[in-house]
PDB file of N, CA and C in Angstrom:
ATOM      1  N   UNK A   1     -56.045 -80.797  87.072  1.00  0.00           N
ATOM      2  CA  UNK A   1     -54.631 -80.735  87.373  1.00  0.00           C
ATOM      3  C   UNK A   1     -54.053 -82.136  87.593  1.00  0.00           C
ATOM      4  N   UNK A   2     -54.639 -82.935  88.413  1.00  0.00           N
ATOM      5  CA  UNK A   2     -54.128 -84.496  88.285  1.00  0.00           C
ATOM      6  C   UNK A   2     -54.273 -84.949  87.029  1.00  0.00           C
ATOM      7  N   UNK A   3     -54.863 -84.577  86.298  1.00  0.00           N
ATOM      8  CA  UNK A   3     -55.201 -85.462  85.270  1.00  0.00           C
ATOM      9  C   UNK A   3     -53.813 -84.849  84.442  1.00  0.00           C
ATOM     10  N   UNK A   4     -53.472 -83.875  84.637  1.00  0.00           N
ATOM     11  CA  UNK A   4     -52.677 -83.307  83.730  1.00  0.00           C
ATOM     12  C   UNK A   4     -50.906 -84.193  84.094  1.00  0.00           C
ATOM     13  N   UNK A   5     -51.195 -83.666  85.414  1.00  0.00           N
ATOM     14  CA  UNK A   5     -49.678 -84.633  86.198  1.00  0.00           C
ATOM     15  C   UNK A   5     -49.583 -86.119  86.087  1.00  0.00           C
ATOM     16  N   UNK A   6     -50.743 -86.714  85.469  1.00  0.00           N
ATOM     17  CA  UNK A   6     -51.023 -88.336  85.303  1.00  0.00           C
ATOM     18  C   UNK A   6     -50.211 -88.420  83.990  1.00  0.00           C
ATOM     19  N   UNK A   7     -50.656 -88.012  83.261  1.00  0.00           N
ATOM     20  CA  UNK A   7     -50.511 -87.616  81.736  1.00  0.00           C
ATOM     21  C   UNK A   7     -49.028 -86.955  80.988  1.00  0.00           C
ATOM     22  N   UNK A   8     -48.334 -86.492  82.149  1.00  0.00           N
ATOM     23  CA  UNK A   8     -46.817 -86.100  82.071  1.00  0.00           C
ATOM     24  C   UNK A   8     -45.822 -87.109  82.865  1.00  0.00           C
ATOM     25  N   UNK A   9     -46.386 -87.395  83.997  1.00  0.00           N
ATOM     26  CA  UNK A   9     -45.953 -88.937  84.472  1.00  0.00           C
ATOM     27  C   UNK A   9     -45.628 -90.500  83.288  1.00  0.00           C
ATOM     28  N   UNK A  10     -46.348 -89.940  82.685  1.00  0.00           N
ATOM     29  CA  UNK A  10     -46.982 -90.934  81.755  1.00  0.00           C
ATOM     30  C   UNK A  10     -45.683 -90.697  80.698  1.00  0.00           C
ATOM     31  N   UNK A  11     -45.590 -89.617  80.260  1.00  0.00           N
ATOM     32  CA  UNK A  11     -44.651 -89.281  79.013  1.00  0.00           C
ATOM     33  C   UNK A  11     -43.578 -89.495  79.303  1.00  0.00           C
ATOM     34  N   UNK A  12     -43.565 -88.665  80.535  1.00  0.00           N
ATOM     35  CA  UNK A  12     -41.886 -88.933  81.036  1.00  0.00           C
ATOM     36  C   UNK A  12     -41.426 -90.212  81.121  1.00  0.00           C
ATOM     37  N   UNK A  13     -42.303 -90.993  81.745  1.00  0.00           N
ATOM     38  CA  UNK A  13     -42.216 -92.516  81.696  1.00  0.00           C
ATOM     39  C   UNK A  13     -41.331 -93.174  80.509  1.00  0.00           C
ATOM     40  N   UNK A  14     -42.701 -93.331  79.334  1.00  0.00           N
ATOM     41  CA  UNK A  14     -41.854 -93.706  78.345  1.00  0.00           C
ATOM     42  C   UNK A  14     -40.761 -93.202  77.874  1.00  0.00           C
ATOM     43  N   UNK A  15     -40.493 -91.430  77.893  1.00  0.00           N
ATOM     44  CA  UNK A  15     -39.752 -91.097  77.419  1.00  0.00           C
ATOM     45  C   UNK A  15     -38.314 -91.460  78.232  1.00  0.00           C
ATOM     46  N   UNK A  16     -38.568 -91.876  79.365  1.00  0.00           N
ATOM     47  CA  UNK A  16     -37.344 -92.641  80.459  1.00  0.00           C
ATOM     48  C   UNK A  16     -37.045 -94.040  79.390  1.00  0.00           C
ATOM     49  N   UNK A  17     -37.992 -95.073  79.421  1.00  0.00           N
ATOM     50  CA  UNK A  17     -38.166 -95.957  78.902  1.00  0.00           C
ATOM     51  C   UNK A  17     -37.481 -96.172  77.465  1.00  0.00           C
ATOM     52  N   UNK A  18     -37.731 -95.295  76.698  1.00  0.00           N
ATOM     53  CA  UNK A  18     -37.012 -94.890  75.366  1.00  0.00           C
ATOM     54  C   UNK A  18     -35.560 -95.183  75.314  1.00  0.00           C
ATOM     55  N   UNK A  19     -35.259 -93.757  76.814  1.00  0.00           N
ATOM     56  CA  UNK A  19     -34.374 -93.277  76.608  1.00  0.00           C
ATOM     57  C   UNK A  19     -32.755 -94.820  77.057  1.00  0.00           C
ATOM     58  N   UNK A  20     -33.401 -95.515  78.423  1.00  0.00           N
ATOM     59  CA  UNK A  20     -32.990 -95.987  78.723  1.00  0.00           C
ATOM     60  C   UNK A  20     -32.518 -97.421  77.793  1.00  0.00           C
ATOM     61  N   UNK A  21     -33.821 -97.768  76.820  1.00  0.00           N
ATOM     62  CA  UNK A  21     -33.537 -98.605  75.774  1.00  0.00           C
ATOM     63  C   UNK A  21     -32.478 -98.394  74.531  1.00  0.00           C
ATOM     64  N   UNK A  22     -32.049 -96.959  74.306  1.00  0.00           N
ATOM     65  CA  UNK A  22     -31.555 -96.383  73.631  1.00  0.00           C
ATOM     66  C   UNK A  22     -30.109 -96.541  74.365  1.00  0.00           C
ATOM     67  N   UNK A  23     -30.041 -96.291  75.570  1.00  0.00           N
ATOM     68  CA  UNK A  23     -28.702 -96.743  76.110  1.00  0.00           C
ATOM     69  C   UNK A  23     -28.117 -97.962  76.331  1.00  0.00           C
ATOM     70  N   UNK A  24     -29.209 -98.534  76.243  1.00  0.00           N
ATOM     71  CA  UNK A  24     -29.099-100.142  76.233  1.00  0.00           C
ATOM     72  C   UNK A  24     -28.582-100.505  74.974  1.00  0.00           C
ATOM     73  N   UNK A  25     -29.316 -99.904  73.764  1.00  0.00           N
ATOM     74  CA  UNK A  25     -28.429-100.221  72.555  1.00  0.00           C
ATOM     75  C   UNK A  25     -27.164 -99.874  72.145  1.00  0.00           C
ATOM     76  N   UNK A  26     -26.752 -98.622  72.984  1.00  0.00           N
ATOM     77  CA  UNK A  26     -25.503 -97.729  72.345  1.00  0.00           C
ATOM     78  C   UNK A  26     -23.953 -99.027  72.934  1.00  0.00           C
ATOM     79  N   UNK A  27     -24.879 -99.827  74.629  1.00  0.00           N
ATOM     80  CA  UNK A  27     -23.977-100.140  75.106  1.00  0.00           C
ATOM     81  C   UNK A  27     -23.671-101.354  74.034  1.00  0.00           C
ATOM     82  N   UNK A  28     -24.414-101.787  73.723  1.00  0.00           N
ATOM     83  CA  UNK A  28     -24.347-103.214  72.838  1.00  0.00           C
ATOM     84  C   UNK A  28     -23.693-102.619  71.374  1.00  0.00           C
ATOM     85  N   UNK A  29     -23.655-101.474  70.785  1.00  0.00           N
ATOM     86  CA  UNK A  29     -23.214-101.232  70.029  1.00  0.00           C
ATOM     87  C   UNK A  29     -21.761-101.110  69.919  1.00  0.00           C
ATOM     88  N   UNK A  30     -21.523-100.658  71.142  1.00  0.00           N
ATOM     89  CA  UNK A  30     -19.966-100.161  71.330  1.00  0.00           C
ATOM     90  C   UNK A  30     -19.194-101.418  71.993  1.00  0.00           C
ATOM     91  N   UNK A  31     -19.518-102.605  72.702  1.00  0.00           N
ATOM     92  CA  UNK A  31     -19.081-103.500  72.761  1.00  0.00           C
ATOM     93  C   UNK A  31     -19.065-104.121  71.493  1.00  0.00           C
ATOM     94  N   UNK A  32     -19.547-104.264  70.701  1.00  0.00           N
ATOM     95  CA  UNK A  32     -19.409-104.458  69.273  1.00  0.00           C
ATOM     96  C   UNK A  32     -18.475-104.260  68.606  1.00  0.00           C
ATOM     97  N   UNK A  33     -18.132-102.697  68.275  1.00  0.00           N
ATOM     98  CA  UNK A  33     -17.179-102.171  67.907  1.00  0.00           C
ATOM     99  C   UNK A  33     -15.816-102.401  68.527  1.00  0.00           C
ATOM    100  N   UNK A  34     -15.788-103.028  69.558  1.00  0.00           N
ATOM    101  CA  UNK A  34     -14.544-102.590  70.545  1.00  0.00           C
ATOM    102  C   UNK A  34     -14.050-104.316  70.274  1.00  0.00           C
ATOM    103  N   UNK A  35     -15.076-105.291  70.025  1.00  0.00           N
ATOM    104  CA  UNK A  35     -15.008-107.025  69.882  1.00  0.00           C
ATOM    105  C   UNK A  35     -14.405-106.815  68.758  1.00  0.00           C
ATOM    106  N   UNK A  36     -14.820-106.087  67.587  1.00  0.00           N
ATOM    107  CA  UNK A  36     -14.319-105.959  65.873  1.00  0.00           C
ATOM    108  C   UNK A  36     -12.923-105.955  65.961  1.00  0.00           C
ATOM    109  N   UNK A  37     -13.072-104.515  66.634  1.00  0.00           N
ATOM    110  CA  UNK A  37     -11.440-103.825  66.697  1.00  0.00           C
ATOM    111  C   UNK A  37     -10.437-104.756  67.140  1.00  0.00           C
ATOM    112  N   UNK A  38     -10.460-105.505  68.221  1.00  0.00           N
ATOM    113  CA  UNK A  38      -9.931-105.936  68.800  1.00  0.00           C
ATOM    114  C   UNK A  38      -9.583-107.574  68.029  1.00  0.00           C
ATOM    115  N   UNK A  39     -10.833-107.998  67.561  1.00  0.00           N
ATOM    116  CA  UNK A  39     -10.023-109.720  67.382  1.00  0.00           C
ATOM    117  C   UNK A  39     -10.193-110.107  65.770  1.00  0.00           C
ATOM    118  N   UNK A  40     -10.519-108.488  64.850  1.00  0.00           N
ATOM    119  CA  UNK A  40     -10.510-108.629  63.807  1.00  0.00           C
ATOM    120  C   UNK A  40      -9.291-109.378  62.961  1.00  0.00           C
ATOM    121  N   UNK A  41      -8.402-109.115  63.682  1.00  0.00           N
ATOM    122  CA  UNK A  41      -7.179-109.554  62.959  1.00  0.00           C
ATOM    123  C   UNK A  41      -6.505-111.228  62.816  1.00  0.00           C
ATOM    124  N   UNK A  42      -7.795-111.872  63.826  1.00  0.00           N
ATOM    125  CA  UNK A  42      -7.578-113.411  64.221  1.00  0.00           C
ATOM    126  C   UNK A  42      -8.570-113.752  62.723  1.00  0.00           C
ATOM    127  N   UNK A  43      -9.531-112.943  62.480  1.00  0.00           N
ATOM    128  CA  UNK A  43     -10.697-113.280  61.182  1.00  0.00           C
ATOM    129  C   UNK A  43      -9.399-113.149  59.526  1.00  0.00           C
ATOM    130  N   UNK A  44      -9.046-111.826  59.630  1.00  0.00           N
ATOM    131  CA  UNK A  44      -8.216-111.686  58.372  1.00  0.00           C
ATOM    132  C   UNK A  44      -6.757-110.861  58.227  1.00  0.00           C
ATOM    133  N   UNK A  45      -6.332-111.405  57.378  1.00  0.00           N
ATOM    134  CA  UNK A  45      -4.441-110.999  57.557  1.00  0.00           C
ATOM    135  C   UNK A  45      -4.326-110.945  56.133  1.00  0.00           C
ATOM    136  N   UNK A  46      -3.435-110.119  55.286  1.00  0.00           N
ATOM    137  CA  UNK A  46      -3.091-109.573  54.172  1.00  0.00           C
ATOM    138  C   UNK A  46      -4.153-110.002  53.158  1.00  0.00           C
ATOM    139  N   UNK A  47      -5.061-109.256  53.970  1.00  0.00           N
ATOM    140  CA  UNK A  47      -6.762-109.036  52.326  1.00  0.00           C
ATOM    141  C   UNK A  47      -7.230-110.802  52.458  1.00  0.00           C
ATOM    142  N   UNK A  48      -6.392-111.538  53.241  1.00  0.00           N
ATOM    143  CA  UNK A  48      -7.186-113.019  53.198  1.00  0.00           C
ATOM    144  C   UNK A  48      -8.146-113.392  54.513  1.00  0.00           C
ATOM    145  N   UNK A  49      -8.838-114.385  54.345  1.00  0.00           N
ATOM    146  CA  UNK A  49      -9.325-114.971  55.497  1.00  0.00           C
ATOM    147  C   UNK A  49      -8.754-115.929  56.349  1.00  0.00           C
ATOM    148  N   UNK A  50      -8.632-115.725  57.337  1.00  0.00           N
ATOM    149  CA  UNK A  50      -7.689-116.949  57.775  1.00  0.00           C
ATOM    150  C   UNK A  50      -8.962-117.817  58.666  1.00  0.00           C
ATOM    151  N   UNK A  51      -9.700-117.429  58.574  1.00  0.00           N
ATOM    152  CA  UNK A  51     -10.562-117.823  59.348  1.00  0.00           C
ATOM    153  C   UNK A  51     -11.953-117.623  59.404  1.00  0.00           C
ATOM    154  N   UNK A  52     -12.772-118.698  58.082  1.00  0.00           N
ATOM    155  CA  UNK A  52     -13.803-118.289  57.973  1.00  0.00           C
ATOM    156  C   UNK A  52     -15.023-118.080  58.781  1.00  0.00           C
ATOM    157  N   UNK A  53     -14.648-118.927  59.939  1.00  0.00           N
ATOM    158  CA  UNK A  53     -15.855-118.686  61.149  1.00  0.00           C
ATOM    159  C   UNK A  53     -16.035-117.200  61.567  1.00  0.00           C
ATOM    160  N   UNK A  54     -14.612-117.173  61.852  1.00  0.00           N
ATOM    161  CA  UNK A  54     -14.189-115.316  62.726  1.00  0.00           C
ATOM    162  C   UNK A  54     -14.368-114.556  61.911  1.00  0.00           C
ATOM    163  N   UNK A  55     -13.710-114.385  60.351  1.00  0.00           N
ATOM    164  CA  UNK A  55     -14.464-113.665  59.651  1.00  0.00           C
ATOM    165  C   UNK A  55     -16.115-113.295  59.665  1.00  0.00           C
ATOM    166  N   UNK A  56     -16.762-114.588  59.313  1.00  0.00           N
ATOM    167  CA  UNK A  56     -17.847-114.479  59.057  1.00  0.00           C
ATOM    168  C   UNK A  56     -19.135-113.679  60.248  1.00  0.00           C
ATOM    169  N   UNK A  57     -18.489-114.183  61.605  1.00  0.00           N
ATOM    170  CA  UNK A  57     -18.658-113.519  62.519  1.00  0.00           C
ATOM    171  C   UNK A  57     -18.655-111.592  62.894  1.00  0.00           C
ATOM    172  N   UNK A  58     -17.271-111.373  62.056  1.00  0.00           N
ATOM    173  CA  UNK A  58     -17.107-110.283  61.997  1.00  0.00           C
ATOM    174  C   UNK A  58     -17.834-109.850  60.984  1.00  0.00           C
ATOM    175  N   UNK A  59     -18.315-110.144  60.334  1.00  0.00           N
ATOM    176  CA  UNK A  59     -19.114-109.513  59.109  1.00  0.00           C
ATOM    177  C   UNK A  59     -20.616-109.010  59.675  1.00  0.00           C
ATOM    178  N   UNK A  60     -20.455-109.997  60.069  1.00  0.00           N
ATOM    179  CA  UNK A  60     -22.271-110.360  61.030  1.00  0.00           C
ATOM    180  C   UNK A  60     -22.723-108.399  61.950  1.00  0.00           C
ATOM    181  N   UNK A  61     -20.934-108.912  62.621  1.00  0.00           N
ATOM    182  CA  UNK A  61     -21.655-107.328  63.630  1.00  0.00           C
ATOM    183  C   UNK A  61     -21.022-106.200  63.270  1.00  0.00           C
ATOM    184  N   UNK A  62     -20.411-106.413  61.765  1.00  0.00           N
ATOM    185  CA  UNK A  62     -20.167-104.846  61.092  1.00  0.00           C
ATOM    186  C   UNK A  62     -22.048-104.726  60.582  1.00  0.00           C
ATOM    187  N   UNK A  63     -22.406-105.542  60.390  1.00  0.00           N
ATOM    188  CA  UNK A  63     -23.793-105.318  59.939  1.00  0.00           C
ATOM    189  C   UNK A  63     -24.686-105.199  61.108  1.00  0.00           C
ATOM    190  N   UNK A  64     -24.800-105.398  62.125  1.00  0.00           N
ATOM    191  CA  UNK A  64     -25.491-105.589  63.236  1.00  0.00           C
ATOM    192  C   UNK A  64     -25.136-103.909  63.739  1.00  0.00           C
ATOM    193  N   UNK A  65     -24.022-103.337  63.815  1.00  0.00           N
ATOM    194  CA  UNK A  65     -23.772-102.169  64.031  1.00  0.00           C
ATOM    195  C   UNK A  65     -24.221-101.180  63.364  1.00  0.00           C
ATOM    196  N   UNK A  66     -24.146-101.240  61.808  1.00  0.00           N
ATOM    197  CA  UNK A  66     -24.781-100.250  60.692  1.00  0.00           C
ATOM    198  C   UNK A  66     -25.831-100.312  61.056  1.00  0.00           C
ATOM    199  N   UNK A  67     -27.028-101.207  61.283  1.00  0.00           N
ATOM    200  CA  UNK A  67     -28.273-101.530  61.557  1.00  0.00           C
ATOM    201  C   UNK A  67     -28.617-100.903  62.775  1.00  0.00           C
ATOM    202  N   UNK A  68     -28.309-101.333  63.662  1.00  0.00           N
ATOM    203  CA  UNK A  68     -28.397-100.501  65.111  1.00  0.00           C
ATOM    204  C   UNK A  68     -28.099 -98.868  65.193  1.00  0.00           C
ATOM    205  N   UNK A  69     -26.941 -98.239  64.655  1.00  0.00           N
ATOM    206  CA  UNK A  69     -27.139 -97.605  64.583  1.00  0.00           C
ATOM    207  C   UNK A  69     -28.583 -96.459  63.615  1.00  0.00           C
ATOM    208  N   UNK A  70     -28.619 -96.915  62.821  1.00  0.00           N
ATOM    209  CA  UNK A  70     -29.744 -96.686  61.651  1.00  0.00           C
ATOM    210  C   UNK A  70     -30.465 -96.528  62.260  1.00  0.00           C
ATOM    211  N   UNK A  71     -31.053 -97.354  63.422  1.00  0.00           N
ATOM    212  CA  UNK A  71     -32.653 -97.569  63.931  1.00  0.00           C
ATOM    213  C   UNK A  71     -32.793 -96.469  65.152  1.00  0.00           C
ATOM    214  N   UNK A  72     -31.287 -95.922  65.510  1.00  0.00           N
ATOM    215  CA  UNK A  72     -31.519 -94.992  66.816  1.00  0.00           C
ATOM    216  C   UNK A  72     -32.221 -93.577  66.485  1.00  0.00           C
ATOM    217  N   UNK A  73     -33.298 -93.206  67.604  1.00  0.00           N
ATOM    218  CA  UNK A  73     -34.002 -91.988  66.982  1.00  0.00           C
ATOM    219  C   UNK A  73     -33.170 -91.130  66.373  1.00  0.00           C
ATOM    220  N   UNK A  74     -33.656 -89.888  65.419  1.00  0.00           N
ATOM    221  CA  UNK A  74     -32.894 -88.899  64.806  1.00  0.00           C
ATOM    222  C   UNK A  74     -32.162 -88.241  66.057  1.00  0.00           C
ATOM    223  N   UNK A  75     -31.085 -87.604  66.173  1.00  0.00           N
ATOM    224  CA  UNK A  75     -30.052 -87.162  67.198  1.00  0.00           C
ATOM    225  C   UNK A  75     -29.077 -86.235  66.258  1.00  0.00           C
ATOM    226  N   UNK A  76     -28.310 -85.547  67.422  1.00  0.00           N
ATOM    227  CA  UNK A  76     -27.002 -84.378  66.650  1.00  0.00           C
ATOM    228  C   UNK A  76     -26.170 -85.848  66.268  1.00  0.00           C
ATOM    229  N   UNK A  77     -25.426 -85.667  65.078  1.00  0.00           N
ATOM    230  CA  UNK A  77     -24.192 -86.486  64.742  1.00  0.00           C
ATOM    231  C   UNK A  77     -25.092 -87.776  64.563  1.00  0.00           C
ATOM    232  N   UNK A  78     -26.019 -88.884  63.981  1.00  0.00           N
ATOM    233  CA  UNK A  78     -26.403 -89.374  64.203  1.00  0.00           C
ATOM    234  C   UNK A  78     -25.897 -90.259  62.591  1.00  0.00           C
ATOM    235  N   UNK A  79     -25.915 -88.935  61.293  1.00  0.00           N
ATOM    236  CA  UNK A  79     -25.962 -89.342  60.304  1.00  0.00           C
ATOM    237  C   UNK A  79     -24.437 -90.189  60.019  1.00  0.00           C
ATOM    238  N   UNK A  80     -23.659 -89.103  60.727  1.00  0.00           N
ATOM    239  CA  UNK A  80     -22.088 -89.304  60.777  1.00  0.00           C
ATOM    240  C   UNK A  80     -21.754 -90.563  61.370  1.00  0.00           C
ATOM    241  N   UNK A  81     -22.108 -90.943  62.404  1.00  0.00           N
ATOM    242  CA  UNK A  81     -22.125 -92.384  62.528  1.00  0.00           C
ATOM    243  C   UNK A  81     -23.109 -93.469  61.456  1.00  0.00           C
ATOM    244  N   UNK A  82     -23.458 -92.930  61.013  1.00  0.00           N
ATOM    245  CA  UNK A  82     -24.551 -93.930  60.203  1.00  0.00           C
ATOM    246  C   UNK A  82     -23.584 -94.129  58.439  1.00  0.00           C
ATOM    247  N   UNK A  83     -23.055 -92.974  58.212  1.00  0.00           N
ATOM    248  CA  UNK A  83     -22.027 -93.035  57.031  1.00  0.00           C
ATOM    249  C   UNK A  83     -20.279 -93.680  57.814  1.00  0.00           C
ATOM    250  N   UNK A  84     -20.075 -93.597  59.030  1.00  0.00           N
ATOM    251  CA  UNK A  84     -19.513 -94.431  59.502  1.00  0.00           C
ATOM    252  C   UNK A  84     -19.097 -96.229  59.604  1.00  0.00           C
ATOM    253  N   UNK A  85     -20.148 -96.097  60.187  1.00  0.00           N
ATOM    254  CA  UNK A  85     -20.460 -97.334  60.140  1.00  0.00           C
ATOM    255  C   UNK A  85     -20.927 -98.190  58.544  1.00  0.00           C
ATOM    256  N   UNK A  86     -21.294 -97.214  57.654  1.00  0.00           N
ATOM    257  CA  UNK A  86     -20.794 -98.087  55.942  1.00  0.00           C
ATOM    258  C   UNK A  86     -20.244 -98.415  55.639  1.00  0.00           C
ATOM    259  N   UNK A  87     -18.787 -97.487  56.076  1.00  0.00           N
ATOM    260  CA  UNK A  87     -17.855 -97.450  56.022  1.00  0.00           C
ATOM    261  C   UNK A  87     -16.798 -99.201  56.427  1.00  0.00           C
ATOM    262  N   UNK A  88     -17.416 -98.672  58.035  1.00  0.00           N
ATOM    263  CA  UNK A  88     -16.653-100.318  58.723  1.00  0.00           C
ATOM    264  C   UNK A  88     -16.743-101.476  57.638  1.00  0.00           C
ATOM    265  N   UNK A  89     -18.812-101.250  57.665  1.00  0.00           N
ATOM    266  CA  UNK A  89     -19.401-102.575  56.978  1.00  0.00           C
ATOM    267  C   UNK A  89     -18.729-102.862  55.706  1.00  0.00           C
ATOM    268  N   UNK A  90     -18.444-102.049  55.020  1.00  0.00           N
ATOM    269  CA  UNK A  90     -17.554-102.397  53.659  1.00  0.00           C
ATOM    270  C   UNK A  90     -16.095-102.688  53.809  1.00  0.00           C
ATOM    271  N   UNK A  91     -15.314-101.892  54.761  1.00  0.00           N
ATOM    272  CA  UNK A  91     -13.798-102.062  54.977  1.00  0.00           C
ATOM    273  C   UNK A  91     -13.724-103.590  55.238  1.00  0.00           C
ATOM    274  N   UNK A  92     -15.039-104.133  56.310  1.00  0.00           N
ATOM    275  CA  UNK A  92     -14.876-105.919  56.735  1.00  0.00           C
ATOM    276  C   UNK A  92     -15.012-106.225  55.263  1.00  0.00           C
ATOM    277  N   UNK A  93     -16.069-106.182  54.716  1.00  0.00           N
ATOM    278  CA  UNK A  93     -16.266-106.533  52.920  1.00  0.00           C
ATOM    279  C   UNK A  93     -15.218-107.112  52.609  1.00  0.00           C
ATOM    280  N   UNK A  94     -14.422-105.941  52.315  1.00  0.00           N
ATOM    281  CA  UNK A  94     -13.538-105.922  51.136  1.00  0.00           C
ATOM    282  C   UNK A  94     -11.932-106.942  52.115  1.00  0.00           C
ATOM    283  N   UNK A  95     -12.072-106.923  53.037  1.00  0.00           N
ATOM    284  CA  UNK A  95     -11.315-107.858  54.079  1.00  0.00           C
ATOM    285  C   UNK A  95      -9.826-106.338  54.395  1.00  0.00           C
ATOM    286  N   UNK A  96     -10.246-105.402  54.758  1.00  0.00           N
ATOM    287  CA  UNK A  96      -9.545-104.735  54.705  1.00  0.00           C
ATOM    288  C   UNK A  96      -8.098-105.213  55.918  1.00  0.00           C
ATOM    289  N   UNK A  97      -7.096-104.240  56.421  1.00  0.00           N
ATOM    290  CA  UNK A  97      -6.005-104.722  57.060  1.00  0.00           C
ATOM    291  C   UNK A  97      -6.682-104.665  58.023  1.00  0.00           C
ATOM    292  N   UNK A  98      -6.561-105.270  59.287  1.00  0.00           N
ATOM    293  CA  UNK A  98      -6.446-105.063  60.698  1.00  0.00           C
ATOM    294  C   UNK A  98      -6.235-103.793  61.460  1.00  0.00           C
ATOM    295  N   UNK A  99      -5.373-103.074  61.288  1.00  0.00           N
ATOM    296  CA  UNK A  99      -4.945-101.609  61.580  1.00  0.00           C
ATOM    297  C   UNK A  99      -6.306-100.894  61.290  1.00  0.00           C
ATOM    298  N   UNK A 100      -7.046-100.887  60.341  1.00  0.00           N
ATOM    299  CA  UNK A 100      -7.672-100.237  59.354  1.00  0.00           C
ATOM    300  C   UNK A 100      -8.763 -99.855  59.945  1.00  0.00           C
ATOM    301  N   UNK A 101      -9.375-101.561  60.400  1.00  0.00           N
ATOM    302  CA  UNK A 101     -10.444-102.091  61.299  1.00  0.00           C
ATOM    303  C   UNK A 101     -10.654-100.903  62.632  1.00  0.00           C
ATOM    304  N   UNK A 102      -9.072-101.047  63.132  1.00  0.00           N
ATOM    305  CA  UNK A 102      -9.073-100.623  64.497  1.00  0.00           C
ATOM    306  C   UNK A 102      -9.230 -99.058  64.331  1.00  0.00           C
ATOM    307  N   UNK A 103      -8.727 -98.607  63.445  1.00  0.00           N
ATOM    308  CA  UNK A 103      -8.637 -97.583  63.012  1.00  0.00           C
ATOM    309  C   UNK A 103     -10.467 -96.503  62.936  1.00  0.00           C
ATOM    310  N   UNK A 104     -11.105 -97.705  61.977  1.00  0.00           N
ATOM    311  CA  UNK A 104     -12.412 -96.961  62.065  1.00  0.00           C
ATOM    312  C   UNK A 104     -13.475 -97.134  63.559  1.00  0.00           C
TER     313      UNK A 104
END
């Protein structure tokens, strides 16, 4: 019986561990999204760059986001953010409007 309660201690553990790393990423994900939304429009203005640093920046964590999300265990709705987030990653691509950004 201890051996058994050692051994579920144990799971639960990591599975805490997991779980808590997993929240750790969602938070870094969504500050992400919320940095995009927000100062995308200092990177690009009518389909141009005004600003290749900020752009380039923004490109960085439309990809850093697709990626992150991708890597989170299988979950409900998991895919939908994952065709989401293609989405973003290409809208930055293509230098879409600002609105657009905020929008996705």
């Amino acid at each position: 019986m201890a051996h058994l309660l050692r051994w579920l201690a144990v799971l639960l553990g990591g599975s805490l561990c997991i779980s808590v790393a997993l929240a750790s990423d969602a938070a870094v994900t969504w500050r992400l999204l919320d940095y995009l939304a927000v100062d995308y429009g200092g990177a690009v203005a009518d389909g141009q760059v005004i600003s290749a640093s900020e752009y380039g920046e923004r490109q960085e964590f439309s990809e850093t986001i697709e990626a992150q999300i991708a890597a989170w265990p299988a979950m409900p709705g998991q895919a939908e953010l994952g065709v989401a987030a293609q989405a973003l990653r290409r809208s930055v691509s293509d230098k879409a409007p600002p609105p657009e950004i905020e929008r996705q």
